[in-house]
PDB file of N, CA and C in Angstrom:
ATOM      1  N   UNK A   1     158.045  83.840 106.083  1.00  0.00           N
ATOM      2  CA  UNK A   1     156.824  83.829 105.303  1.00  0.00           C
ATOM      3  C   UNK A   1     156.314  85.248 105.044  1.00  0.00           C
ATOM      4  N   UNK A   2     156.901  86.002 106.046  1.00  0.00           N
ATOM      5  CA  UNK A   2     155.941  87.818 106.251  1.00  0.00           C
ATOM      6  C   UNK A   2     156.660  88.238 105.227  1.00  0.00           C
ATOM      7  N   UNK A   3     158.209  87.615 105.009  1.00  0.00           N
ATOM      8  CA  UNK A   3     158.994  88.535 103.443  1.00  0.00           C
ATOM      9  C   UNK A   3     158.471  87.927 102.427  1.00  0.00           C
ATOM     10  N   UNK A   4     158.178  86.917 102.072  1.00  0.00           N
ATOM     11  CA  UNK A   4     157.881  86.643 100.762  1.00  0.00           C
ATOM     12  C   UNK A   4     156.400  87.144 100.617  1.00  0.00           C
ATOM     13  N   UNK A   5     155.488  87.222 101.648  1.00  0.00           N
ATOM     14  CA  UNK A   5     154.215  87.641 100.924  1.00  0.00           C
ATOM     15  C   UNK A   5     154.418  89.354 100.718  1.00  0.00           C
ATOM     16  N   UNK A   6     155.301  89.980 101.780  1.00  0.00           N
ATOM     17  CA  UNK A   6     155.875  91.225 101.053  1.00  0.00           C
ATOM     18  C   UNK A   6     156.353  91.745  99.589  1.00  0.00           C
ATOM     19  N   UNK A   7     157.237  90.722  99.468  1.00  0.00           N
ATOM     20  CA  UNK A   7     157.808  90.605  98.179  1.00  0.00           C
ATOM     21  C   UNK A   7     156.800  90.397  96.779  1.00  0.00           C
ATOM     22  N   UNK A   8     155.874  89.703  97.653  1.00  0.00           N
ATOM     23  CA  UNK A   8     154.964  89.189  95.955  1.00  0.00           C
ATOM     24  C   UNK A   8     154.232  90.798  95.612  1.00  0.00           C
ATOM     25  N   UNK A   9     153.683  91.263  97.150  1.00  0.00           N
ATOM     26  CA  UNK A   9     153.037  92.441  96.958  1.00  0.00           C
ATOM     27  C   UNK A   9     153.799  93.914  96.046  1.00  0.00           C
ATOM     28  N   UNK A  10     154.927  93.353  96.725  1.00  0.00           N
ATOM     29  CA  UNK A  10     155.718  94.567  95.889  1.00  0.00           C
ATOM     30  C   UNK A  10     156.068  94.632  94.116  1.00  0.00           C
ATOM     31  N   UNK A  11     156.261  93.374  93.907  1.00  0.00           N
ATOM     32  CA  UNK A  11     156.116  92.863  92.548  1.00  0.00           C
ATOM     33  C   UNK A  11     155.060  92.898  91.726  1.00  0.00           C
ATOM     34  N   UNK A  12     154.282  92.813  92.940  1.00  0.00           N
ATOM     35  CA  UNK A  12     152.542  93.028  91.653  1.00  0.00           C
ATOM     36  C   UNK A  12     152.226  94.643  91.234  1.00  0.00           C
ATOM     37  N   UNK A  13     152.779  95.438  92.227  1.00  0.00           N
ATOM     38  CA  UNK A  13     152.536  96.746  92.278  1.00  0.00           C
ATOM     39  C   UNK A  13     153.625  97.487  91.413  1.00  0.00           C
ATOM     40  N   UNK A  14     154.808  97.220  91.373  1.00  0.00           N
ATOM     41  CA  UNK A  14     155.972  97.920  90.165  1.00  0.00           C
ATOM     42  C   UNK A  14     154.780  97.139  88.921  1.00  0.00           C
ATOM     43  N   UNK A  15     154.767  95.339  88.932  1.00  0.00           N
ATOM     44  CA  UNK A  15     154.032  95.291  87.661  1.00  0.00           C
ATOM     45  C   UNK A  15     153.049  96.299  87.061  1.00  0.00           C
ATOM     46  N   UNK A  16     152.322  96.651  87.944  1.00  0.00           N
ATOM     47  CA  UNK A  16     151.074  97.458  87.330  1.00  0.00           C
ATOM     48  C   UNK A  16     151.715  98.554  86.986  1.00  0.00           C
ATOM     49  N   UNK A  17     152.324  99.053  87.943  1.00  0.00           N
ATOM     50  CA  UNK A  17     152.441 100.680  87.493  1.00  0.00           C
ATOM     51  C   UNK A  17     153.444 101.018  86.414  1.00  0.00           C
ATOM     52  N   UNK A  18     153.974  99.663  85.996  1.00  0.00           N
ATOM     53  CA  UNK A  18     155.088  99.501  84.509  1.00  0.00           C
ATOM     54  C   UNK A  18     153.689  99.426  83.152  1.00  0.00           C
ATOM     55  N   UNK A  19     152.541  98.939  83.645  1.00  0.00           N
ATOM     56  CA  UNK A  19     151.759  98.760  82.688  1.00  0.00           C
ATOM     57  C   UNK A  19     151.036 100.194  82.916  1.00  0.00           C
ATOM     58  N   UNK A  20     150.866 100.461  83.992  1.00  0.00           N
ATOM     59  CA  UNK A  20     149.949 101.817  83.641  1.00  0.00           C
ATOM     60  C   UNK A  20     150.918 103.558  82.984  1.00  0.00           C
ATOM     61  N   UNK A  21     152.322 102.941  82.943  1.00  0.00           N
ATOM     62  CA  UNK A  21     153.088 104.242  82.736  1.00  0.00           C
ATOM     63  C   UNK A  21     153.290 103.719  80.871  1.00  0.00           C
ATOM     64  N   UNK A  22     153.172 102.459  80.412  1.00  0.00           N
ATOM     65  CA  UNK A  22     153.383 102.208  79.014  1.00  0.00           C
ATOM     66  C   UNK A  22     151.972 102.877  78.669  1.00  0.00           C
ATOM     67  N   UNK A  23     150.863 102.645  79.289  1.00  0.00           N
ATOM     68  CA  UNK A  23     149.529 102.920  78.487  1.00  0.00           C
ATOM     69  C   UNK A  23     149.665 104.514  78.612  1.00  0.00           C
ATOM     70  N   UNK A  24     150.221 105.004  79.335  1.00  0.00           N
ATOM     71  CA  UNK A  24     150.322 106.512  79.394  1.00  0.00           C
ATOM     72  C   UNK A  24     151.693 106.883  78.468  1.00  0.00           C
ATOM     73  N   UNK A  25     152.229 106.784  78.420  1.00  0.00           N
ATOM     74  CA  UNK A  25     153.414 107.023  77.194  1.00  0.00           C
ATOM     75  C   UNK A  25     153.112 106.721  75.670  1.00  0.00           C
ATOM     76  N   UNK A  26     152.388 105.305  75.618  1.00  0.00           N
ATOM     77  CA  UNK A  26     151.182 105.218  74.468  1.00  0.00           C
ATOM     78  C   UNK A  26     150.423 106.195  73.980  1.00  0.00           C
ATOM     79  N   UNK A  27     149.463 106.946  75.379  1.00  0.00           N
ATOM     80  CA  UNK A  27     148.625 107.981  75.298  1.00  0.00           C
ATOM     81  C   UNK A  27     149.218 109.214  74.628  1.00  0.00           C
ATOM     82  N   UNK A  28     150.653 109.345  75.025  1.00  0.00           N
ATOM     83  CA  UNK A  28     151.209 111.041  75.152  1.00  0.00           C
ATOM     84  C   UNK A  28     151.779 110.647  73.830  1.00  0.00           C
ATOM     85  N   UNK A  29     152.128 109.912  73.467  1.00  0.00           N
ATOM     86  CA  UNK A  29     152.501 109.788  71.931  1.00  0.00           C
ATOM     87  C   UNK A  29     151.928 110.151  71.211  1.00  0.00           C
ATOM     88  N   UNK A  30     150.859 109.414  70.651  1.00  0.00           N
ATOM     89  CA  UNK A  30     149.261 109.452  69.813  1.00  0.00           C
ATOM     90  C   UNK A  30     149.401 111.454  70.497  1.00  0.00           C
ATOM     91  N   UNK A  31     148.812 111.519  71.929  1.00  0.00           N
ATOM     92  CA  UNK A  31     149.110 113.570  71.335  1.00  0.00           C
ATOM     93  C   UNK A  31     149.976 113.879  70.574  1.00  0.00           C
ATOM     94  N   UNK A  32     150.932 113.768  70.917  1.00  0.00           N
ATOM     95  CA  UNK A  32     152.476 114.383  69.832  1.00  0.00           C
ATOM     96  C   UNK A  32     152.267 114.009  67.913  1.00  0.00           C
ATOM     97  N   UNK A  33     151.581 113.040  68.198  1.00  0.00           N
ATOM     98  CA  UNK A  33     151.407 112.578  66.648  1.00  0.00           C
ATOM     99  C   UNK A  33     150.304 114.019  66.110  1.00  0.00           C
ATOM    100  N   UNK A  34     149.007 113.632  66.650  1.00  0.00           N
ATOM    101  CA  UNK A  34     148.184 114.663  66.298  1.00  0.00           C
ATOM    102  C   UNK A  34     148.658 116.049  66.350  1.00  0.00           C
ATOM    103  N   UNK A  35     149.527 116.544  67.442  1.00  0.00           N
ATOM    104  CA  UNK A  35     149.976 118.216  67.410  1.00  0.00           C
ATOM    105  C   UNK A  35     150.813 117.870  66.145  1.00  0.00           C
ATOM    106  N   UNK A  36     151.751 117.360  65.867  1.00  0.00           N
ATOM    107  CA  UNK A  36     152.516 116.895  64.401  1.00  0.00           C
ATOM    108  C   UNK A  36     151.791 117.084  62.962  1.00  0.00           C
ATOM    109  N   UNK A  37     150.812 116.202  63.345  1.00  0.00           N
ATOM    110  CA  UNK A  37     149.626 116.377  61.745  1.00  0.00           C
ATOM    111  C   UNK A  37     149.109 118.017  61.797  1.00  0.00           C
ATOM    112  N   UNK A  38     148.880 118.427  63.107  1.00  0.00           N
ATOM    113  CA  UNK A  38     148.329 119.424  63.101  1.00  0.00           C
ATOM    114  C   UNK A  38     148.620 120.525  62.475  1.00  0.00           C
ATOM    115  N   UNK A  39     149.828 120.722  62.849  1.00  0.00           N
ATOM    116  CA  UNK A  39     151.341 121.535  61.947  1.00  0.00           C
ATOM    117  C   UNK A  39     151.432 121.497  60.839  1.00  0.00           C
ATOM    118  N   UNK A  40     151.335 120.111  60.126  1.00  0.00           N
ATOM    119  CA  UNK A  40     151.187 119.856  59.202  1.00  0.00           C
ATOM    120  C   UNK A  40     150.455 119.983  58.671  1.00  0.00           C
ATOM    121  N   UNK A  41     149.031 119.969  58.518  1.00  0.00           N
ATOM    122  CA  UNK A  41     148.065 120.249  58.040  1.00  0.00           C
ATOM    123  C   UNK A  41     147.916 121.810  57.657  1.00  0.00           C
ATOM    124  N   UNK A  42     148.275 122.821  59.229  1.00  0.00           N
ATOM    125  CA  UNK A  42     148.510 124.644  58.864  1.00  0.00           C
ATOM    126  C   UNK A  42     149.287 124.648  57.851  1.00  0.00           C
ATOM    127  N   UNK A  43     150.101 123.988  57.941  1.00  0.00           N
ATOM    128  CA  UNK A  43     151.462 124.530  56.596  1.00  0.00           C
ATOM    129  C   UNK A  43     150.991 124.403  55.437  1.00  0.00           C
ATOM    130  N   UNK A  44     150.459 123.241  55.059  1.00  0.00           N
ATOM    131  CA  UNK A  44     149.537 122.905  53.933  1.00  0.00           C
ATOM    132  C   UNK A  44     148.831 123.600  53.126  1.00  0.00           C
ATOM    133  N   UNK A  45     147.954 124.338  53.972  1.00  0.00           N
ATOM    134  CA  UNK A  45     146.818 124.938  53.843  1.00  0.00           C
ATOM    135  C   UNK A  45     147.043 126.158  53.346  1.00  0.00           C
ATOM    136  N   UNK A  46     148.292 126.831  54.561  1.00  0.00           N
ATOM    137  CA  UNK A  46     148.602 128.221  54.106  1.00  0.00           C
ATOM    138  C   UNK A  46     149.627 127.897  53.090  1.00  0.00           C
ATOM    139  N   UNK A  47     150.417 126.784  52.341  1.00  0.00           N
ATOM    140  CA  UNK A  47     151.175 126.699  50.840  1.00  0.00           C
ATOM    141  C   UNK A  47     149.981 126.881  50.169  1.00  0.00           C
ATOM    142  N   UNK A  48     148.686 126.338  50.379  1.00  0.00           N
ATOM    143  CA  UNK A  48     148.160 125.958  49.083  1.00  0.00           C
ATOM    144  C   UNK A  48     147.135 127.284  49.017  1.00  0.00           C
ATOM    145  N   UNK A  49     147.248 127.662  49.711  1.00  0.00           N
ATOM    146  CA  UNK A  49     146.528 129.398  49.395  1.00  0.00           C
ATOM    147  C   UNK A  49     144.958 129.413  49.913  1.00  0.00           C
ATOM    148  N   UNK A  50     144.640 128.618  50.869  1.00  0.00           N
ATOM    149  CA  UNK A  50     143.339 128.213  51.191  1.00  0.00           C
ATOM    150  C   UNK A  50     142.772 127.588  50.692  1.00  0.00           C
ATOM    151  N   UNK A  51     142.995 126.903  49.249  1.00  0.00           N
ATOM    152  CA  UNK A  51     142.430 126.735  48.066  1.00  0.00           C
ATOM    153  C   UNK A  51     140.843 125.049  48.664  1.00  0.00           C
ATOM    154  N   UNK A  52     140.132 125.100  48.025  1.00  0.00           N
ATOM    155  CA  UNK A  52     139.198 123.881  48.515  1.00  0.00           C
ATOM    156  C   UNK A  52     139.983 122.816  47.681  1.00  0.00           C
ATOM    157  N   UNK A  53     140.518 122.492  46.672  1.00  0.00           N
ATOM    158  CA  UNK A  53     140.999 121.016  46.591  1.00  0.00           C
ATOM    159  C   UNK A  53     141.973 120.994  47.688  1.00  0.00           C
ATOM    160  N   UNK A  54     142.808 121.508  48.204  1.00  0.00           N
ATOM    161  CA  UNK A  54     143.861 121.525  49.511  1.00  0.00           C
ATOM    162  C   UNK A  54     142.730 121.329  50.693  1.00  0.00           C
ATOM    163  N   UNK A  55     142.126 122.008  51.357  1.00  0.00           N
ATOM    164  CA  UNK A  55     141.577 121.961  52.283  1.00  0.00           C
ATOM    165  C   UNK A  55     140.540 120.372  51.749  1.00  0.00           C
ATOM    166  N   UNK A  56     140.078 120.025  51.156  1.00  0.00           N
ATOM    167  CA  UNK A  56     139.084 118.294  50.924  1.00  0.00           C
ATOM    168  C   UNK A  56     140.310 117.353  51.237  1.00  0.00           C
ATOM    169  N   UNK A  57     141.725 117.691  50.445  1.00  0.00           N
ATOM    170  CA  UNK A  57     142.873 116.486  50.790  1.00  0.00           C
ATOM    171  C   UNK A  57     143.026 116.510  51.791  1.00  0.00           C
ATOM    172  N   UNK A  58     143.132 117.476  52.743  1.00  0.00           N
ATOM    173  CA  UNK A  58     143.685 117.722  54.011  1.00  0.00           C
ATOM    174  C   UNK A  58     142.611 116.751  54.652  1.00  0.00           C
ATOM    175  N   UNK A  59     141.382 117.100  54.774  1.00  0.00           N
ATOM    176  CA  UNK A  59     140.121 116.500  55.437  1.00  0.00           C
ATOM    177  C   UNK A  59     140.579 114.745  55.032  1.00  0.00           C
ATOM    178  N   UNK A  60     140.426 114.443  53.987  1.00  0.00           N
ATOM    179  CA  UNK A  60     140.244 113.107  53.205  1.00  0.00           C
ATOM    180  C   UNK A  60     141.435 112.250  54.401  1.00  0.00           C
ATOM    181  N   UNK A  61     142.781 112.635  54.419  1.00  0.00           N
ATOM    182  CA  UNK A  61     144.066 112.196  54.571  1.00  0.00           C
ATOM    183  C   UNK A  61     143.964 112.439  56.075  1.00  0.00           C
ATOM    184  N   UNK A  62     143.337 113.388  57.179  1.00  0.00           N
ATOM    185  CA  UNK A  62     142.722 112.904  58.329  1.00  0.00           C
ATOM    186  C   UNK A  62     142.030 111.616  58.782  1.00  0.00           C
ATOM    187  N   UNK A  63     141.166 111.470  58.002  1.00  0.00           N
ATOM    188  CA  UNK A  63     140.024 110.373  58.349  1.00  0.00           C
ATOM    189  C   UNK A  63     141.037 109.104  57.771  1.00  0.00           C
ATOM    190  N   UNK A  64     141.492 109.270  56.836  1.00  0.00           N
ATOM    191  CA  UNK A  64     142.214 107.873  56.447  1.00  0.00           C
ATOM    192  C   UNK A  64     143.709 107.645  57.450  1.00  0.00           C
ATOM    193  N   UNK A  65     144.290 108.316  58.280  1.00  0.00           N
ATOM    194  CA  UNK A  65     145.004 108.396  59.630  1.00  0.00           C
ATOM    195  C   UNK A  65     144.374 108.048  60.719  1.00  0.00           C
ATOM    196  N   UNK A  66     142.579 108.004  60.868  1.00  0.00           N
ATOM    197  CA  UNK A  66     142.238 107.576  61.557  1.00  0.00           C
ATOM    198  C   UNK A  66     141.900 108.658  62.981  1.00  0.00           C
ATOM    199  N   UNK A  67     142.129 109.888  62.571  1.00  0.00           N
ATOM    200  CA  UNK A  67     141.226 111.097  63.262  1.00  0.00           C
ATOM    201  C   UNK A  67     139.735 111.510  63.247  1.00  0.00           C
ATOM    202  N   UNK A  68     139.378 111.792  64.289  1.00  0.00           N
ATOM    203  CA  UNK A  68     137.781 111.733  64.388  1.00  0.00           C
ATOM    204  C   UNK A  68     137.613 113.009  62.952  1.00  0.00           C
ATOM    205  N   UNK A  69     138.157 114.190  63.230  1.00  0.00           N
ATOM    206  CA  UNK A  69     137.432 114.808  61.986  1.00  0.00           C
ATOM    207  C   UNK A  69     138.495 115.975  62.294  1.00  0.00           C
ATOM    208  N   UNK A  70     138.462 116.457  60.676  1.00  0.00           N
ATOM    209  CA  UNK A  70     139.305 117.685  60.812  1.00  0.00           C
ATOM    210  C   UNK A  70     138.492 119.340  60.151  1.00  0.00           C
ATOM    211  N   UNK A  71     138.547 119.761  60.614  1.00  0.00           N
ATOM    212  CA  UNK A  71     137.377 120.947  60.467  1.00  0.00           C
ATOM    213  C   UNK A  71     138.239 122.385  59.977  1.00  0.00           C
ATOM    214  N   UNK A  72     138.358 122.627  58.748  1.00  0.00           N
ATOM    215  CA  UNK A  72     139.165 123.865  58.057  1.00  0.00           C
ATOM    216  C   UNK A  72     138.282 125.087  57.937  1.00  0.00           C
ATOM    217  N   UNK A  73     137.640 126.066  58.636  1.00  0.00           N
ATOM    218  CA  UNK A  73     137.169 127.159  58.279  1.00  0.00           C
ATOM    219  C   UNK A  73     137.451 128.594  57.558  1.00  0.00           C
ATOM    220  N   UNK A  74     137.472 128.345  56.483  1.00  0.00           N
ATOM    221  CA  UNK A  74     138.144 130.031  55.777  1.00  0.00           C
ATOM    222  C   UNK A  74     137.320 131.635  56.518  1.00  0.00           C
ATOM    223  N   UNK A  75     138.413 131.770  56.959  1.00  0.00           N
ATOM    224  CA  UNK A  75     137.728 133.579  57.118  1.00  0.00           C
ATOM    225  C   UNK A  75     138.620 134.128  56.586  1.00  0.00           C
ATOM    226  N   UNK A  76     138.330 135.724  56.303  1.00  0.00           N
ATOM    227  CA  UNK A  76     138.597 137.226  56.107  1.00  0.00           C
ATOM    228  C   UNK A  76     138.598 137.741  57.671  1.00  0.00           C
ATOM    229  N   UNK A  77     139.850 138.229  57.404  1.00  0.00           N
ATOM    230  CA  UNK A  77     140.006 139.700  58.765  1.00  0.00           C
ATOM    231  C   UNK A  77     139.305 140.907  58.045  1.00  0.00           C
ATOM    232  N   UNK A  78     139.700 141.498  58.887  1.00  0.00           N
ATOM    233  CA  UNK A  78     138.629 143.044  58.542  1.00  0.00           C
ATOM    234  C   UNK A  78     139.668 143.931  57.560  1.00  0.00           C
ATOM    235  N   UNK A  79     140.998 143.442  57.447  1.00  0.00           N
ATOM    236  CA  UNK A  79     141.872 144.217  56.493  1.00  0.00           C
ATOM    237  C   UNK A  79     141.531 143.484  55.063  1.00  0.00           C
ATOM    238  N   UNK A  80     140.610 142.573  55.362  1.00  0.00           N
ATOM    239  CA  UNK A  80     140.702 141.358  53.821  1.00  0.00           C
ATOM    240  C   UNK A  80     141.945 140.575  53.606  1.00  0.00           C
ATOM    241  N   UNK A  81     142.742 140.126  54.721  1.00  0.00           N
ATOM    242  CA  UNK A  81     143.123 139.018  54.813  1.00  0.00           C
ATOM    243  C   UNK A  81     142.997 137.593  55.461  1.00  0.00           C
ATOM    244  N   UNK A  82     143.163 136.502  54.521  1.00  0.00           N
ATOM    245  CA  UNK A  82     142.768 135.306  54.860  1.00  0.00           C
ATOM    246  C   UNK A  82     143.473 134.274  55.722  1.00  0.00           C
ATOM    247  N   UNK A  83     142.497 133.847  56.514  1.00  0.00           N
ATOM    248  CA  UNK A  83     143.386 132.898  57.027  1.00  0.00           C
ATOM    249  C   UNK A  83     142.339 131.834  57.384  1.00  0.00           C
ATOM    250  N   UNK A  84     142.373 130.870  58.389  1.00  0.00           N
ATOM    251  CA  UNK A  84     141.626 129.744  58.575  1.00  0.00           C
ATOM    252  C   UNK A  84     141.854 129.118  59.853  1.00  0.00           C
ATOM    253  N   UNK A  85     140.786 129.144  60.539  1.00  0.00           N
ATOM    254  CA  UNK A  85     140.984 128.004  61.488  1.00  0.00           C
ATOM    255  C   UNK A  85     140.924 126.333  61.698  1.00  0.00           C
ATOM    256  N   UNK A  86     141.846 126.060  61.922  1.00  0.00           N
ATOM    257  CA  UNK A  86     141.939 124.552  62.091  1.00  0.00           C
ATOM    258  C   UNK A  86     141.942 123.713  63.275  1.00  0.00           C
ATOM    259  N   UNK A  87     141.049 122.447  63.276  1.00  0.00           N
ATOM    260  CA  UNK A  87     140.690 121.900  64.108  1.00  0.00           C
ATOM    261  C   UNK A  87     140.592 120.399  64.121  1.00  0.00           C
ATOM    262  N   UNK A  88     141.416 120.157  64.807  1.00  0.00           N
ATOM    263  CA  UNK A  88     141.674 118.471  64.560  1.00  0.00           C
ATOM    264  C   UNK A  88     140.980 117.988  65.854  1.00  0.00           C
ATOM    265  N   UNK A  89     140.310 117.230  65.521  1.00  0.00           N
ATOM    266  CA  UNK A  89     139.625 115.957  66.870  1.00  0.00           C
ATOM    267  C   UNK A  89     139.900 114.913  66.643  1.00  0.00           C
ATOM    268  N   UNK A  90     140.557 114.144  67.773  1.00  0.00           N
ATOM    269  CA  UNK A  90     141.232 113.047  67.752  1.00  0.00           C
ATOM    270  C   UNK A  90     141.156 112.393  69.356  1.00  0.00           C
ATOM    271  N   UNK A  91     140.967 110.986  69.162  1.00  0.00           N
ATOM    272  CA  UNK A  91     140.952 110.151  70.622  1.00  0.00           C
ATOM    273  C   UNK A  91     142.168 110.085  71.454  1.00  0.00           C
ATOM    274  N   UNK A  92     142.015 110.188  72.961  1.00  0.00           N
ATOM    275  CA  UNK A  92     142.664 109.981  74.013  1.00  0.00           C
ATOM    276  C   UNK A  92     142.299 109.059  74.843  1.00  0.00           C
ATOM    277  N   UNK A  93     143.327 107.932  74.553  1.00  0.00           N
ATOM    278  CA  UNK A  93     142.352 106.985  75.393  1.00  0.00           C
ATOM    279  C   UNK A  93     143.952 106.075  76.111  1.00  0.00           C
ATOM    280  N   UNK A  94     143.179 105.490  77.188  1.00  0.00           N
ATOM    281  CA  UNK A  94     144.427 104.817  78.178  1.00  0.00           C
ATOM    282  C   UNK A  94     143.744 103.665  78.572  1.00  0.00           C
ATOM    283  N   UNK A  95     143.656 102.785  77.693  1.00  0.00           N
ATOM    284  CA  UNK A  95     142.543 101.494  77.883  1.00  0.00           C
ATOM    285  C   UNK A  95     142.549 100.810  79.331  1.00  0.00           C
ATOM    286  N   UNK A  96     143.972 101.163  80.131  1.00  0.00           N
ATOM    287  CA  UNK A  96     144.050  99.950  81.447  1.00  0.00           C
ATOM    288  C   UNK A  96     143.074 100.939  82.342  1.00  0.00           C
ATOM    289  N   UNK A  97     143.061 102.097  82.035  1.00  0.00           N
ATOM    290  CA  UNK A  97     141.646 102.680  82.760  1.00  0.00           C
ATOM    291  C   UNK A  97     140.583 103.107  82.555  1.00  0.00           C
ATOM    292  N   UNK A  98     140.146 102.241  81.323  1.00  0.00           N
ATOM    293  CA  UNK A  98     138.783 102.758  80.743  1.00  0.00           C
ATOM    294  C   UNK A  98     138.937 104.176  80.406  1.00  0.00           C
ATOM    295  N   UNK A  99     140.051 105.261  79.912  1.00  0.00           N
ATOM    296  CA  UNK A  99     140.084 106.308  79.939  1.00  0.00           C
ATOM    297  C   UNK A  99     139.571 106.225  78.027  1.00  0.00           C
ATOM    298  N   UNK A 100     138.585 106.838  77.541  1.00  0.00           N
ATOM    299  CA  UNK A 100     138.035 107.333  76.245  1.00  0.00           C
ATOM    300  C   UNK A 100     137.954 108.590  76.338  1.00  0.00           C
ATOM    301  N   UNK A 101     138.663 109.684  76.025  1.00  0.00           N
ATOM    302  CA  UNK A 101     138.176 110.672  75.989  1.00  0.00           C
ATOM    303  C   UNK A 101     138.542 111.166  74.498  1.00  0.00           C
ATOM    304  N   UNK A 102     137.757 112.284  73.767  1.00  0.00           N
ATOM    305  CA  UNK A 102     137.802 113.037  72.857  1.00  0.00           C
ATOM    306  C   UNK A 102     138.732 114.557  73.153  1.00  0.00           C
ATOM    307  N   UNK A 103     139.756 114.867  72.200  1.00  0.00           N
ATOM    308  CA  UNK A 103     140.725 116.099  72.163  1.00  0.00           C
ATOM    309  C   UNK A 103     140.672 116.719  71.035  1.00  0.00           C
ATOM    310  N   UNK A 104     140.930 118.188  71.350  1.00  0.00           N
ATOM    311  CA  UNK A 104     140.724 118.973  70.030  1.00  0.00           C
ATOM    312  C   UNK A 104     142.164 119.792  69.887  1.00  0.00           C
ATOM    313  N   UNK A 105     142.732 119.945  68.840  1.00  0.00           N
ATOM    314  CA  UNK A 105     143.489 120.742  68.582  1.00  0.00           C
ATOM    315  C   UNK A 105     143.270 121.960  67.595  1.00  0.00           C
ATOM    316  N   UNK A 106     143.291 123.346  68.632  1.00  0.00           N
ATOM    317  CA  UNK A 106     142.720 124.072  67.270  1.00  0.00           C
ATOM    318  C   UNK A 106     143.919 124.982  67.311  1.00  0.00           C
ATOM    319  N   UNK A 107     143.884 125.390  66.004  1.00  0.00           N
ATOM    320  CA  UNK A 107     145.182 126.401  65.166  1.00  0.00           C
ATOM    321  C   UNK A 107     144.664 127.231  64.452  1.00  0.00           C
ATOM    322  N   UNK A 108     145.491 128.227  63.879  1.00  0.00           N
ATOM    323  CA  UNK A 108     144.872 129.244  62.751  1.00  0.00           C
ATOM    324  C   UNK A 108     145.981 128.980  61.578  1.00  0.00           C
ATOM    325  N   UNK A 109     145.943 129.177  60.307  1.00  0.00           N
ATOM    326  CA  UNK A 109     146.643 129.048  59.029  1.00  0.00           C
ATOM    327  C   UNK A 109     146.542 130.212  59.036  1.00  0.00           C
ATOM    328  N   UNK A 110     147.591 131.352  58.553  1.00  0.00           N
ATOM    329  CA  UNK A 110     147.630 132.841  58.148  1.00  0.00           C
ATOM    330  C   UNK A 110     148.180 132.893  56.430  1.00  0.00           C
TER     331      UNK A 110
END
């Protein structure tokens, strides 16, 4: 009887931790996606020459992916060249532990 209630215990415990390593591989995905867009988005930005219809698509085509917000700032260096910082916010979340958290990815476009 002492092995089988062993056995159930051991079974419930691989169960969980098979469910808590999918919700975490879930999690680390969704990052890899966003560092991906992120890339994508610099490249964009610096093809399209900083330009504001490029930088509104870029924004628009975030939110419709379903990212909290994407934030393109144009600056000048002090030589008078342009570049931009970029900033993607996007959710991290691991639902089997109530984990919600908010992530930022920030980059520069040269």
């Amino acid at each position: 009887m002492k092995g089988a209630v062993e056995t159930m215990m051991g079974m419930i415990m691989i169960a969980f931790m098979a469910v808590l390593s999918a919700a975490y591989i879930i999690a680390s995905l969704n990052t890899q996606s966003a560092q991906n867009y992120h890339s994508a988005v610099v490249a964009e930005v610096e093809a399209g020459d900083f330009s504001e219809p490029v930088v509104q698509s870029c924004r628009e085509k975030a939110l419709e992916n379903g990212y909290k917000d994407l934030s393109i700032e144009p600056m000048t260096s002090i030589d008078n060249g342009k570049y931009a910082k970029v900033t993607l916010t996007y959710d991290y979340t691991v639902p089997v532990l109530n984990l919600f958290l908010e992530h930022q990815i920030v980059g520069y476009a040269r």
